[in-house]
N, C-alpha and C. Protein backbone atom coordinates (compact mmCIF):
# COMPACT_ATOMS: atom_id res chain seq x y z
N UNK A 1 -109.36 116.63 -27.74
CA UNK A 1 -109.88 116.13 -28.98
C UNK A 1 -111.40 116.00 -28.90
N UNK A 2 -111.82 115.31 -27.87
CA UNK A 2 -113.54 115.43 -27.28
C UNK A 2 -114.17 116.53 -27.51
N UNK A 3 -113.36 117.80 -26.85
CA UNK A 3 -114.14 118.68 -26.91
C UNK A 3 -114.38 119.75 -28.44
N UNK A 4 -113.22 119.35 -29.61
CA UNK A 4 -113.75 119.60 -30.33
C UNK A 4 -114.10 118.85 -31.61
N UNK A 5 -114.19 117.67 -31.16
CA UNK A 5 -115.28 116.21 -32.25
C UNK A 5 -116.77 116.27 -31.22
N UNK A 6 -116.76 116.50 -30.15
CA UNK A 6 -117.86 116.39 -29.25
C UNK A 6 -118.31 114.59 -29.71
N UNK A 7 -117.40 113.82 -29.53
CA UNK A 7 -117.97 112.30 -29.66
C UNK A 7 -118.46 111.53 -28.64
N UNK A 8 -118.26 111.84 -26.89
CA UNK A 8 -118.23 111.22 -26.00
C UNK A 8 -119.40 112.36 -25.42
N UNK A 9 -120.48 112.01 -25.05
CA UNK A 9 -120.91 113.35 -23.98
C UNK A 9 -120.48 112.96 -21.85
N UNK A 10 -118.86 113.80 -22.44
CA UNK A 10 -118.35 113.54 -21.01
C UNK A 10 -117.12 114.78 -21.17
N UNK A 11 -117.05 115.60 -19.67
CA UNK A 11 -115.84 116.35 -19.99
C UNK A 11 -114.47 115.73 -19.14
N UNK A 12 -113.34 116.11 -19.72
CA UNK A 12 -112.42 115.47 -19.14
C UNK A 12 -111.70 116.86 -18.28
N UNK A 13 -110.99 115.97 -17.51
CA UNK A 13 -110.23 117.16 -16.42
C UNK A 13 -109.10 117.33 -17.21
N UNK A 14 -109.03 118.73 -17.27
CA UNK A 14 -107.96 119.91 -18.18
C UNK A 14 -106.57 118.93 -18.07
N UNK A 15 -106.33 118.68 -17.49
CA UNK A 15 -104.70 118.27 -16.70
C UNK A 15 -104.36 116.56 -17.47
N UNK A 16 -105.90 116.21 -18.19
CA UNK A 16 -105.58 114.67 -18.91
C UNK A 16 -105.86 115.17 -20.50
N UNK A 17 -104.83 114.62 -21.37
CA UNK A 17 -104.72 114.75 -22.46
C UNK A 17 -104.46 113.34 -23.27
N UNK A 18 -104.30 113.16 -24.76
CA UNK A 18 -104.24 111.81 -24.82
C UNK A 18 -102.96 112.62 -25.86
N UNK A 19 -101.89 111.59 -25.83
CA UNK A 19 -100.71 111.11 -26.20
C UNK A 19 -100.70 109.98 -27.24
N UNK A 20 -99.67 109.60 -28.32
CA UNK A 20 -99.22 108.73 -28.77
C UNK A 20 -98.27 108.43 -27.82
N UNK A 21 -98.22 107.16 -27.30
CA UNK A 21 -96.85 106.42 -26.18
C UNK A 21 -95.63 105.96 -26.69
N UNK A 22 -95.99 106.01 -28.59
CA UNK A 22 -94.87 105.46 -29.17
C UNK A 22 -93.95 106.94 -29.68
N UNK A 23 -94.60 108.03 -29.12
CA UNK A 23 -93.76 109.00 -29.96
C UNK A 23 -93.00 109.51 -28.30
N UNK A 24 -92.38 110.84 -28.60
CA UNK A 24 -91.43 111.50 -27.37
C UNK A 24 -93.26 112.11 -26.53
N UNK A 25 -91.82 111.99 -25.77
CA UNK A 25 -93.41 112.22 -24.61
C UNK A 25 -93.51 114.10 -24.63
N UNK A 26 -94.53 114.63 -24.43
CA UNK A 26 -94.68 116.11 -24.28
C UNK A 26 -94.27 117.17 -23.17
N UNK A 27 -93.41 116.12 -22.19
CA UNK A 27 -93.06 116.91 -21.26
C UNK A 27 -91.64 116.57 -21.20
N UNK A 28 -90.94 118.07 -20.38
CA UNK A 28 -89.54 118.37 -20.14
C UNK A 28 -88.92 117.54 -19.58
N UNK A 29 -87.29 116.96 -19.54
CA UNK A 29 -86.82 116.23 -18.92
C UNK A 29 -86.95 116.40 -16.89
N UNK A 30 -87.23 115.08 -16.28
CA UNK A 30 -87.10 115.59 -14.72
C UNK A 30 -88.27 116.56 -14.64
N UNK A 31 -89.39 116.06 -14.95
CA UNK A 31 -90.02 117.33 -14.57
C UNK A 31 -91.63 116.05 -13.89
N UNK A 32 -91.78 115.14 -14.22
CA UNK A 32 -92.85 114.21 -13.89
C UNK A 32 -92.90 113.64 -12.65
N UNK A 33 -93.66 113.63 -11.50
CA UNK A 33 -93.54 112.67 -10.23
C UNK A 33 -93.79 111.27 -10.34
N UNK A 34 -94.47 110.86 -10.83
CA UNK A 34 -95.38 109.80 -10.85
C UNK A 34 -95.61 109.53 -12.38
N UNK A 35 -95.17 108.13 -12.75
CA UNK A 35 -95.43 107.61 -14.56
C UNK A 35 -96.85 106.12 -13.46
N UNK A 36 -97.72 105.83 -14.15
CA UNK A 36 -98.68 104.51 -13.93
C UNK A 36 -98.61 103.85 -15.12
N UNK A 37 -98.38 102.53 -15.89
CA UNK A 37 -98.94 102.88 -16.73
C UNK A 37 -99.57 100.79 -16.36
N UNK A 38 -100.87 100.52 -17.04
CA UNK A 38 -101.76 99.53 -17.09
C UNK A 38 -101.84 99.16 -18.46
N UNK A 39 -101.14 97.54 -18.38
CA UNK A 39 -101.52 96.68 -19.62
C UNK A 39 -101.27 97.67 -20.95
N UNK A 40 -100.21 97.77 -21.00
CA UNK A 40 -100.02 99.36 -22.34
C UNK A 40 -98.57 98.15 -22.97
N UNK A 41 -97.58 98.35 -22.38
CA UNK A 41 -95.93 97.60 -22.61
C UNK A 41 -95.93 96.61 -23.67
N UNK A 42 -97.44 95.79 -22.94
CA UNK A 42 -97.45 94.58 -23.94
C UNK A 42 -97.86 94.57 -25.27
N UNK A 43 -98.19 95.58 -25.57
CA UNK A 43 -98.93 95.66 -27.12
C UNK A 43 -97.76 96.52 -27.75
N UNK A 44 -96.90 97.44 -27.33
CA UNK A 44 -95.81 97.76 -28.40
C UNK A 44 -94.44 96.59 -28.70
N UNK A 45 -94.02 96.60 -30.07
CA UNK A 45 -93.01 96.31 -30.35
C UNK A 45 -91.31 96.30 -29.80
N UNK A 46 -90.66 95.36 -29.98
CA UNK A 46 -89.80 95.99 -29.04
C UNK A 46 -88.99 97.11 -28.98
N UNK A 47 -89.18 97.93 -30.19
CA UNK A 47 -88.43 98.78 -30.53
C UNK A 47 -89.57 100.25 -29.55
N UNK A 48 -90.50 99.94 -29.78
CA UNK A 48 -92.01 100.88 -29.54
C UNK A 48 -91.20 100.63 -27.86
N UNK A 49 -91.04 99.86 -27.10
CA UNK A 49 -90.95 99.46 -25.83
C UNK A 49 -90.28 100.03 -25.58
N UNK A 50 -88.70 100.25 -26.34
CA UNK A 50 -87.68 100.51 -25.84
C UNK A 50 -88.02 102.17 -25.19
N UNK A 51 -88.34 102.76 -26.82
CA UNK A 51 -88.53 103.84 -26.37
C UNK A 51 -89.67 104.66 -25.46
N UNK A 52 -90.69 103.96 -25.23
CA UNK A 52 -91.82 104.17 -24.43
C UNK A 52 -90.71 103.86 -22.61
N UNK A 53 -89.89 103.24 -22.58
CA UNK A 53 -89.15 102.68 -21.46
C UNK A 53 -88.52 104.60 -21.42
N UNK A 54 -87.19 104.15 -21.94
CA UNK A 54 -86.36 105.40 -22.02
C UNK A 54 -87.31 106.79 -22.05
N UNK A 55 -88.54 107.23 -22.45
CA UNK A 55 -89.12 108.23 -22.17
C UNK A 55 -89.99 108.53 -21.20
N UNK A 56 -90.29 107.49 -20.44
CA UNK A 56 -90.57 107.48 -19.06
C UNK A 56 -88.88 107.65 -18.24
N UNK A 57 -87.95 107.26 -18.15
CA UNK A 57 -86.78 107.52 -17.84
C UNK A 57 -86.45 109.00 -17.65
N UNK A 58 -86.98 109.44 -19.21
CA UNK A 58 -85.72 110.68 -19.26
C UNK A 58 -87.32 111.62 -18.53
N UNK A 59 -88.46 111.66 -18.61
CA UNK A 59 -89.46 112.88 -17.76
C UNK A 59 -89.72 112.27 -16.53
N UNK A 60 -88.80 111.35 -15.92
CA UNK A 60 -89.15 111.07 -14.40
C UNK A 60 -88.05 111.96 -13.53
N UNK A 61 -88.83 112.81 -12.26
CA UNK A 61 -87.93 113.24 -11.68
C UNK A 61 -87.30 112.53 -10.76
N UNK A 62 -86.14 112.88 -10.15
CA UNK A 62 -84.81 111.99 -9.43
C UNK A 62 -85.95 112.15 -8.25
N UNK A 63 -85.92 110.17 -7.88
CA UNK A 63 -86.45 109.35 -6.97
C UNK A 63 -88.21 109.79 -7.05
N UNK A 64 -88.31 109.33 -8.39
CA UNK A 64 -89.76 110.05 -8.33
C UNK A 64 -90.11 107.99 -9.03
N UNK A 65 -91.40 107.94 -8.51
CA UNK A 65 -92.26 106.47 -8.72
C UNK A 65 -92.74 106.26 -10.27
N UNK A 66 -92.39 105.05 -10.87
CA UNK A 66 -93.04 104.42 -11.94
C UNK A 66 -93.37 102.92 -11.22
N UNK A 67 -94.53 102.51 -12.00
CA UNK A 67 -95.91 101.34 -11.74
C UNK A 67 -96.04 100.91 -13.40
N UNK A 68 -95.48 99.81 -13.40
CA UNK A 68 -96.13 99.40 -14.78
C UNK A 68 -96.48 98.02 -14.64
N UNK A 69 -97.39 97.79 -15.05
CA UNK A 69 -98.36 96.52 -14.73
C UNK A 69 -98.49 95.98 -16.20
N UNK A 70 -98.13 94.43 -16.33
CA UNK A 70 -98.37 93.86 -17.48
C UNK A 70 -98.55 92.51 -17.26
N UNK A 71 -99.11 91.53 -17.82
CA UNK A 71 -100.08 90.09 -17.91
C UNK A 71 -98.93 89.36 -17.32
N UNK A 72 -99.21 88.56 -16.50
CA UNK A 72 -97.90 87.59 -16.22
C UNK A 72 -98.30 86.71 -17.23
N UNK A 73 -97.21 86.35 -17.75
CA UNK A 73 -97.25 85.34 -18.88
C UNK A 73 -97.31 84.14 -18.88
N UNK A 74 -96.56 83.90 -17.63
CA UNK A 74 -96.86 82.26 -16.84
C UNK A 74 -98.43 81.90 -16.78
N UNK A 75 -99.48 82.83 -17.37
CA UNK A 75 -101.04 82.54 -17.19
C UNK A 75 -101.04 81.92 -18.73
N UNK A 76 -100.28 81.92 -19.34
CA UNK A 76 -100.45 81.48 -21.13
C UNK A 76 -99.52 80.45 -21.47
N UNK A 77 -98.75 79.97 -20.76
CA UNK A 77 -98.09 78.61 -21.04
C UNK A 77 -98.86 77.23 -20.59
């Protein structure tokens, strides 16, 4: 998208693209090693969650790593 709005003067590495997290993800089932995802979970709905959950599920390959990091909440009571 950067490279053709030219809004950021920065190039990104070919291999990172930006996604909606609430839609199906762009890749094949079993085909992903590694999902990360940082402070993202907590801002969708639970319906947005569910499926952001289940589509990390269905493009993770068998015994392949997910990392999802979100606010402990015990910091807000």
């Amino acid at each position: 998208m950067n490279k053709k709005l030219k809004l950021f003067e920065l190039e990104w590495d070919e291999d990172i693209f930006i996604h909606n997290l609430t839609t199906k993800f762009p890749w094949k089932k079993e085909t992903v090693d590694i999902i990360y995802s940082s402070h993202t979970l907590e801002h969708f709905d639970k319906e947005q969650g569910k499926l952001f959950l289940s589509e990390c599920y269905r493009v993770l390959k068998k015994n392949g790593i997910i990392r999802i990091v979100v606010p402990d909440l015990k910091c807000f009571v």
